[in-house]
PDB file of N, CA and C in Angstrom:
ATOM      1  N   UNK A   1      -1.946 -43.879  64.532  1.00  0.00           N
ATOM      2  CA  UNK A   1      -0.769 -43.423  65.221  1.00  0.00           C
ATOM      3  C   UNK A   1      -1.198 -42.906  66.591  1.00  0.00           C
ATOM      4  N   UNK A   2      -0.124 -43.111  67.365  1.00  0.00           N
ATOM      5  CA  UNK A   2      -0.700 -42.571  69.026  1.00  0.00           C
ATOM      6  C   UNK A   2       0.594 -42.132  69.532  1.00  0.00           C
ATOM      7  N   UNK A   3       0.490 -41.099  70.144  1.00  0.00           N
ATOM      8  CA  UNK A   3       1.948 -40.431  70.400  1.00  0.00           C
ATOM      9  C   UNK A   3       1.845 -40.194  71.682  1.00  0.00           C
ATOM     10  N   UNK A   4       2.513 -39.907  72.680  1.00  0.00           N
ATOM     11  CA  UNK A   4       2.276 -39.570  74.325  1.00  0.00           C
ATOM     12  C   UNK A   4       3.487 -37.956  74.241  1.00  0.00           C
ATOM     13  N   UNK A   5       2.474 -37.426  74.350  1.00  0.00           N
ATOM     14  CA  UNK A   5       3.073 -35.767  74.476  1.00  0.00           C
ATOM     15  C   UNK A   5       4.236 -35.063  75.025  1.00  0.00           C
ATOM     16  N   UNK A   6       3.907 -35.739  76.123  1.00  0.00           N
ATOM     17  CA  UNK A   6       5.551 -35.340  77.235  1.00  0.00           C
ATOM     18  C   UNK A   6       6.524 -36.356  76.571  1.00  0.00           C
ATOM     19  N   UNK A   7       6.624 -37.525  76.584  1.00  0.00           N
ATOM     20  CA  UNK A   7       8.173 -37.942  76.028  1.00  0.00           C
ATOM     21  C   UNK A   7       8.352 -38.116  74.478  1.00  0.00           C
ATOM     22  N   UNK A   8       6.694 -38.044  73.600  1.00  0.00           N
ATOM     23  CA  UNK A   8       7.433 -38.383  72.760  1.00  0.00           C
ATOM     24  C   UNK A   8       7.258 -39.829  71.730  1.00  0.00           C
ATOM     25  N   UNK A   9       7.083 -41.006  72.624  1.00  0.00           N
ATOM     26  CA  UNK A   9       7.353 -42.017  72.329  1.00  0.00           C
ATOM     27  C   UNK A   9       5.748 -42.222  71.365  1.00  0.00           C
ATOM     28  N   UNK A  10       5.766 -42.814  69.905  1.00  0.00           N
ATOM     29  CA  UNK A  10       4.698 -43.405  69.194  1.00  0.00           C
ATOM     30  C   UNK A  10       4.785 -44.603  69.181  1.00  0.00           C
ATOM     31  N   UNK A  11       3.271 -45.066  68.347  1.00  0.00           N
ATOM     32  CA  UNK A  11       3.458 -46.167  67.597  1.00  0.00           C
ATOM     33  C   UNK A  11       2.137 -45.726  66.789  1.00  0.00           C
ATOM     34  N   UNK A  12       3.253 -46.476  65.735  1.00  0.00           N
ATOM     35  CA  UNK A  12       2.473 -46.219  64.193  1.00  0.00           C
ATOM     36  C   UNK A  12       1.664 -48.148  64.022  1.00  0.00           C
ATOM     37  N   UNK A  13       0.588 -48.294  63.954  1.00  0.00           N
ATOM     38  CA  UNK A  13      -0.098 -49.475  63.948  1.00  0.00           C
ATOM     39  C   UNK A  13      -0.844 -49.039  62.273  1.00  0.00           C
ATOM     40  N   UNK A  14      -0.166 -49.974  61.685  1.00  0.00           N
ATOM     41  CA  UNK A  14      -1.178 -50.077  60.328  1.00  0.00           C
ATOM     42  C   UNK A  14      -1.090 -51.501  59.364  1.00  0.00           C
ATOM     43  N   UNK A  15      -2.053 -51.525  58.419  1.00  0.00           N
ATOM     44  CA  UNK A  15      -2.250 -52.453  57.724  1.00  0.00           C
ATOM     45  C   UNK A  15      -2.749 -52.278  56.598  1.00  0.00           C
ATOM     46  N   UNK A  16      -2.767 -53.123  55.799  1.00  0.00           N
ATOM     47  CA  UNK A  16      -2.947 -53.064  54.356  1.00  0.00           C
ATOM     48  C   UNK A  16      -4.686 -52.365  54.008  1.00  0.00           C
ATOM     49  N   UNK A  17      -5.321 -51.793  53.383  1.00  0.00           N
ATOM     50  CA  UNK A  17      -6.440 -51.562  53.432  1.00  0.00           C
ATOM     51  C   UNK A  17      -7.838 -53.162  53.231  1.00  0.00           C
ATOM     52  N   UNK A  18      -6.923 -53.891  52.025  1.00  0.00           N
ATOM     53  CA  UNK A  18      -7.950 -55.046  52.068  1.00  0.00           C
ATOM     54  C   UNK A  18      -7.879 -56.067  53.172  1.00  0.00           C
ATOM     55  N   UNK A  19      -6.962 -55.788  54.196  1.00  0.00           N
ATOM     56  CA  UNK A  19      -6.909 -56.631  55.420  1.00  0.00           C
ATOM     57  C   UNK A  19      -7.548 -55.805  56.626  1.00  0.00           C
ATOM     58  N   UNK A  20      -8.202 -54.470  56.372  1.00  0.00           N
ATOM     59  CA  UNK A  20      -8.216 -53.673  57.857  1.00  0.00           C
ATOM     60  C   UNK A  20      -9.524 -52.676  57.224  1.00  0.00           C
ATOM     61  N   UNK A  21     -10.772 -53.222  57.556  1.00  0.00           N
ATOM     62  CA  UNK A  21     -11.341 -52.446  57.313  1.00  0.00           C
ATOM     63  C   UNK A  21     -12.018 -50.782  58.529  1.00  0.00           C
ATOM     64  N   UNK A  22     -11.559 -51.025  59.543  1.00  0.00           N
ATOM     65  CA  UNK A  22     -11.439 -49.995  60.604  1.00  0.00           C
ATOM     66  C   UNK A  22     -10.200 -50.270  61.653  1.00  0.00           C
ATOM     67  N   UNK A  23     -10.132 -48.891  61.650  1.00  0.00           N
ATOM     68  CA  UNK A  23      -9.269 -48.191  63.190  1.00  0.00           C
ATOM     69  C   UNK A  23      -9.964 -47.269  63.755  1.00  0.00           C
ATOM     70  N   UNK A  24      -9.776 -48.116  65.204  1.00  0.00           N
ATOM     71  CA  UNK A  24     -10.142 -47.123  66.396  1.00  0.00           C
ATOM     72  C   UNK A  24      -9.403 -46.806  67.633  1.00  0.00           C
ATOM     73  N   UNK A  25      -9.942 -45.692  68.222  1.00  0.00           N
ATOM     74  CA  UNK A  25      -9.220 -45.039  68.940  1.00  0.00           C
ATOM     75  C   UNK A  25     -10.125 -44.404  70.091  1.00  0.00           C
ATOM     76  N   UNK A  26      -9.461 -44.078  70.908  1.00  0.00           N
ATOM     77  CA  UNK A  26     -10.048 -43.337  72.263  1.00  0.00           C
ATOM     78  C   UNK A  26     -10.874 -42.081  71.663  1.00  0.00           C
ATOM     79  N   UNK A  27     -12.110 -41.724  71.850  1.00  0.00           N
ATOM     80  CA  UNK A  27     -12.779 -40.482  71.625  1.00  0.00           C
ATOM     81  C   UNK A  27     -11.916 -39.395  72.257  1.00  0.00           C
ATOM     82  N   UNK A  28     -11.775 -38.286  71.634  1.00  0.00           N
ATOM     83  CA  UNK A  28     -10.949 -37.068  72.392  1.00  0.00           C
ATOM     84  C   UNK A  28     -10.074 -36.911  73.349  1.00  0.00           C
ATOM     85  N   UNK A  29     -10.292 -36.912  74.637  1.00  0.00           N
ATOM     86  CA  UNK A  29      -9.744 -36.652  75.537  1.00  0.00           C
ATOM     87  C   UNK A  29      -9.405 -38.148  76.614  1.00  0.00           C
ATOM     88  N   UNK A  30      -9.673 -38.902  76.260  1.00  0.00           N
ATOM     89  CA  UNK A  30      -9.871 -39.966  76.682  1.00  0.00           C
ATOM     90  C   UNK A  30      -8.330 -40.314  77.108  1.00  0.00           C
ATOM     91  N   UNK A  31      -8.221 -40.723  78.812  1.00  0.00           N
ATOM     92  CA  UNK A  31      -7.025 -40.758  79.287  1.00  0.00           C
ATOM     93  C   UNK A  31      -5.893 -41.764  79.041  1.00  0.00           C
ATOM     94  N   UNK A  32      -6.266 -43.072  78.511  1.00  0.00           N
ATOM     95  CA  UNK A  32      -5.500 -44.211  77.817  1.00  0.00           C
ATOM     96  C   UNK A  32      -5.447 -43.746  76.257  1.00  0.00           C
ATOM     97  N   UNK A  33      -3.960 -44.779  75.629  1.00  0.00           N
ATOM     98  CA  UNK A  33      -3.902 -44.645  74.429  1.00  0.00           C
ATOM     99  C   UNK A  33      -3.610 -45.763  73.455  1.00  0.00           C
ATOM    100  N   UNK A  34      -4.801 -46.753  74.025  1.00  0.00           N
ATOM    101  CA  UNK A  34      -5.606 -47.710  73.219  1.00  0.00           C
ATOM    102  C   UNK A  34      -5.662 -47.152  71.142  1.00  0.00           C
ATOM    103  N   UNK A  35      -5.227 -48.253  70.862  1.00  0.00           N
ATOM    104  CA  UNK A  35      -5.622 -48.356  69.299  1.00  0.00           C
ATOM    105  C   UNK A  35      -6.122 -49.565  68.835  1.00  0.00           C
ATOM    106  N   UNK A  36      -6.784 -49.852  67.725  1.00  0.00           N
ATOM    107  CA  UNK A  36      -7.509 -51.358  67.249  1.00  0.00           C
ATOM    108  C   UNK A  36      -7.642 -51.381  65.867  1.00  0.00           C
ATOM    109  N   UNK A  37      -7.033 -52.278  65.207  1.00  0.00           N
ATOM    110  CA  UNK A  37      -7.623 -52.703  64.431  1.00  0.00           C
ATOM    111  C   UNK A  37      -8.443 -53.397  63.570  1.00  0.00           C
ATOM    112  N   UNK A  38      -9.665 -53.328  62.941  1.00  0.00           N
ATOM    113  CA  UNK A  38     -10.679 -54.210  62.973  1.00  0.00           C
ATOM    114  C   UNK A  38     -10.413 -54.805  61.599  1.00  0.00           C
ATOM    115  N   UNK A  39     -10.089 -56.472  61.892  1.00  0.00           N
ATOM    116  CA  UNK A  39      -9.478 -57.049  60.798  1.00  0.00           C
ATOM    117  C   UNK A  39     -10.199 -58.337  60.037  1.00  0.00           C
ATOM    118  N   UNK A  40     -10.220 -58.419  59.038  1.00  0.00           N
ATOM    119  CA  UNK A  40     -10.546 -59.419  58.445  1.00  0.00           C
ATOM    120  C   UNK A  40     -12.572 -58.903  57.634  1.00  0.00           C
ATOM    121  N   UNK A  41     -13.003 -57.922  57.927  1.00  0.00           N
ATOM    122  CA  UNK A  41     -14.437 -57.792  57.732  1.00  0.00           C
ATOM    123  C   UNK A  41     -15.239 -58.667  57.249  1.00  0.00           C
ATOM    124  N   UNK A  42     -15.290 -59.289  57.911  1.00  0.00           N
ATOM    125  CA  UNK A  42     -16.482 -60.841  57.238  1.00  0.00           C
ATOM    126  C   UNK A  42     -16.224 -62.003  58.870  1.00  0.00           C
ATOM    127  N   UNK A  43     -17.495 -62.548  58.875  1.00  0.00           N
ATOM    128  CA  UNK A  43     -17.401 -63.267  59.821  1.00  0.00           C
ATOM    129  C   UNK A  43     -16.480 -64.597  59.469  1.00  0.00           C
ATOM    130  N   UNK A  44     -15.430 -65.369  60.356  1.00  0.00           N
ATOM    131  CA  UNK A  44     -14.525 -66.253  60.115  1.00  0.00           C
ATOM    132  C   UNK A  44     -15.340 -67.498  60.457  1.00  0.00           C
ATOM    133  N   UNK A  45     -15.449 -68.575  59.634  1.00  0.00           N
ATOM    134  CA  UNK A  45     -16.513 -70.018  59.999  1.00  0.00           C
ATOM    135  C   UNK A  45     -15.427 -71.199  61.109  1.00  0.00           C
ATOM    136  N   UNK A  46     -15.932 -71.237  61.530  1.00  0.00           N
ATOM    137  CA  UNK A  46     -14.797 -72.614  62.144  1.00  0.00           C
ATOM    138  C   UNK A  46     -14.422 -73.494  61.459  1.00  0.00           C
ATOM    139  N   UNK A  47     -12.831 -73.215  62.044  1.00  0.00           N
ATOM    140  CA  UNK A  47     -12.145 -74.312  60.901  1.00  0.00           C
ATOM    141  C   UNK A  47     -11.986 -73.925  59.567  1.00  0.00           C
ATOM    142  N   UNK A  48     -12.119 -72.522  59.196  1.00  0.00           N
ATOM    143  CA  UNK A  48     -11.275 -72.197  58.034  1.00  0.00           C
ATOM    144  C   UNK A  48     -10.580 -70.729  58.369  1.00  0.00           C
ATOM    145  N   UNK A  49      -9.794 -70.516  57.372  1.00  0.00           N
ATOM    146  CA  UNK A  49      -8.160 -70.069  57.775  1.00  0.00           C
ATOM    147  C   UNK A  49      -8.746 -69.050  57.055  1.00  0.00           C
ATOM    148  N   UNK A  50      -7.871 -67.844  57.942  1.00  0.00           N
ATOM    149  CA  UNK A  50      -7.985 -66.474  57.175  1.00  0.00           C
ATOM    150  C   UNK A  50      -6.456 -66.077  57.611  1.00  0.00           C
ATOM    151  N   UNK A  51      -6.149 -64.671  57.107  1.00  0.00           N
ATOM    152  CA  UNK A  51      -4.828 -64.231  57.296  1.00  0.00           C
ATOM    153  C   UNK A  51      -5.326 -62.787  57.194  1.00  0.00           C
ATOM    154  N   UNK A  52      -4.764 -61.874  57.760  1.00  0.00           N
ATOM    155  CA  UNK A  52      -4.315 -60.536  57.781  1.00  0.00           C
ATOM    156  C   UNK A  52      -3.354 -60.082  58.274  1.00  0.00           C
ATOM    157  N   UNK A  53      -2.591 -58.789  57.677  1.00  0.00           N
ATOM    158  CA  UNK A  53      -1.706 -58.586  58.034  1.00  0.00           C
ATOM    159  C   UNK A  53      -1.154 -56.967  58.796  1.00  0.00           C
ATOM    160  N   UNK A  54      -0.440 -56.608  59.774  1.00  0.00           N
ATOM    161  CA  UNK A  54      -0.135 -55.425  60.009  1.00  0.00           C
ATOM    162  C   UNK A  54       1.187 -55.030  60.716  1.00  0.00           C
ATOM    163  N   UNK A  55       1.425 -54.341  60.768  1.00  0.00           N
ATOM    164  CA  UNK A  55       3.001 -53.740  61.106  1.00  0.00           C
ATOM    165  C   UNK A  55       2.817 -52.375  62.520  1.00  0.00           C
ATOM    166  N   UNK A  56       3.303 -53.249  62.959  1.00  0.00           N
ATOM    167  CA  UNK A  56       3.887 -52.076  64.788  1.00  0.00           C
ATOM    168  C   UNK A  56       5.103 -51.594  64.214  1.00  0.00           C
ATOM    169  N   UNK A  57       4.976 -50.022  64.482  1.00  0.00           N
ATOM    170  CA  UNK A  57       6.328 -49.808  64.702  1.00  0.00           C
ATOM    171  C   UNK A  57       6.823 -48.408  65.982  1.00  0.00           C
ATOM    172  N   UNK A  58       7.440 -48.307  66.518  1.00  0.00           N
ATOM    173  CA  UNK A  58       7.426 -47.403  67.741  1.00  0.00           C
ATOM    174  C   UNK A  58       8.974 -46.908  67.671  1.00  0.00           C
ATOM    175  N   UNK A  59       8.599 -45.359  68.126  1.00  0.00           N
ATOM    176  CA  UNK A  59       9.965 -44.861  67.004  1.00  0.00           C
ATOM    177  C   UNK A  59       9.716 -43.415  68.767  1.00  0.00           C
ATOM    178  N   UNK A  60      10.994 -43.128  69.472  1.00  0.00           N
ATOM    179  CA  UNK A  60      11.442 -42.628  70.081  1.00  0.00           C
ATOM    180  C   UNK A  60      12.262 -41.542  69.939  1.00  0.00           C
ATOM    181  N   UNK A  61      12.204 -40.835  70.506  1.00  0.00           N
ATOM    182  CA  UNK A  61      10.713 -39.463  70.307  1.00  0.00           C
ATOM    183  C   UNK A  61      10.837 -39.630  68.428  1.00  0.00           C
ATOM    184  N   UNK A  62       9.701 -39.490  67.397  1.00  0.00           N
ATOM    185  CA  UNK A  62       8.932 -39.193  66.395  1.00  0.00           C
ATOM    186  C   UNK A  62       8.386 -37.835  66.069  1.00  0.00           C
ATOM    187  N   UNK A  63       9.348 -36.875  65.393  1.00  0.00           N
ATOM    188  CA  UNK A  63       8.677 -35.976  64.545  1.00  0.00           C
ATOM    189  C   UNK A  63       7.530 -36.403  63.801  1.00  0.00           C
ATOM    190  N   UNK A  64       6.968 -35.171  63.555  1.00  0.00           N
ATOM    191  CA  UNK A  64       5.569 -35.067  62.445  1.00  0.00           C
ATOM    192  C   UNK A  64       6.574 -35.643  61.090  1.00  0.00           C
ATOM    193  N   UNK A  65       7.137 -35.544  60.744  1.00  0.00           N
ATOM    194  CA  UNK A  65       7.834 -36.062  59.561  1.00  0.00           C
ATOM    195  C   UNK A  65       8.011 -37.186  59.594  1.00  0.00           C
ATOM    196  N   UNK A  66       8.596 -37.922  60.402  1.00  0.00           N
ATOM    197  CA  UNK A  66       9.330 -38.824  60.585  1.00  0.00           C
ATOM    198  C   UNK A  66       7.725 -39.949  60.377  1.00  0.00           C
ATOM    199  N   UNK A  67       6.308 -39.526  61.826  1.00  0.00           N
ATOM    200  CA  UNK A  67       5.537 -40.118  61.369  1.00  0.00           C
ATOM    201  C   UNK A  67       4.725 -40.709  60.161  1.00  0.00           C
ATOM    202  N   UNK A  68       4.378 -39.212  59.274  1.00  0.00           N
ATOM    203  CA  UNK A  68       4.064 -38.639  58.303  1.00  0.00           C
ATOM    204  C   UNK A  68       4.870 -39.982  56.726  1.00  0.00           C
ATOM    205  N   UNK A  69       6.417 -40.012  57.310  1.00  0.00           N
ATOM    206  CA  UNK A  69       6.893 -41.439  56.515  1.00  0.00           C
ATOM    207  C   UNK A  69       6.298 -42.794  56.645  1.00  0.00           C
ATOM    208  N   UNK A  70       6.184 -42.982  57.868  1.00  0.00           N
ATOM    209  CA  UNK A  70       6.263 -44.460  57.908  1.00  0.00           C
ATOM    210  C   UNK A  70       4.671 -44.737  57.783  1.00  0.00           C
ATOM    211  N   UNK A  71       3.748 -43.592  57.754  1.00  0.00           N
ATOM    212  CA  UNK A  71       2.234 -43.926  57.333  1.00  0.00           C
ATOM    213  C   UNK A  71       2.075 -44.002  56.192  1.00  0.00           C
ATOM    214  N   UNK A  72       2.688 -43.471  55.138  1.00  0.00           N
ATOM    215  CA  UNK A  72       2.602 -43.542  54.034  1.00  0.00           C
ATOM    216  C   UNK A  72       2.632 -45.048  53.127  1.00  0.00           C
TER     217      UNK A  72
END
């Protein structure tokens, strides 16, 4: 989740656990609000098919509650 302080505005970026084996994010203070998810954990061979899956969602202005739901 990444929220911008003054207005408000999130986005909740997530995915299933067997499709997403890391999320990352800006260290501390870090002035952008970059998120990633690192998907698929295994190297992909050429020419064969993988799938993973994840869900954006961006919710104006977002209580702690409101977040707190849609991570669940």
């Amino acid at each position: 989740m990444r929220r911008h302080g003054a207005s408000g505005l999130t986005a909740v970026l997530m995915a299933p656990a067997e499709d997403c084996f890391a999320v990352s994010t800006p260290h501390q203070r870090e002035g952008h609000y970059s998120l990633y998810l690192s998907l698929f954990g295994r190297t992909i061979q050429a020419g064969e098919t993988a799938r993973a899956r994840a869900r954006l969602v961006i919710v104006e202005p977002a209580s702690d509650t409101v977040t707190r739901i849609l991570c669940m």
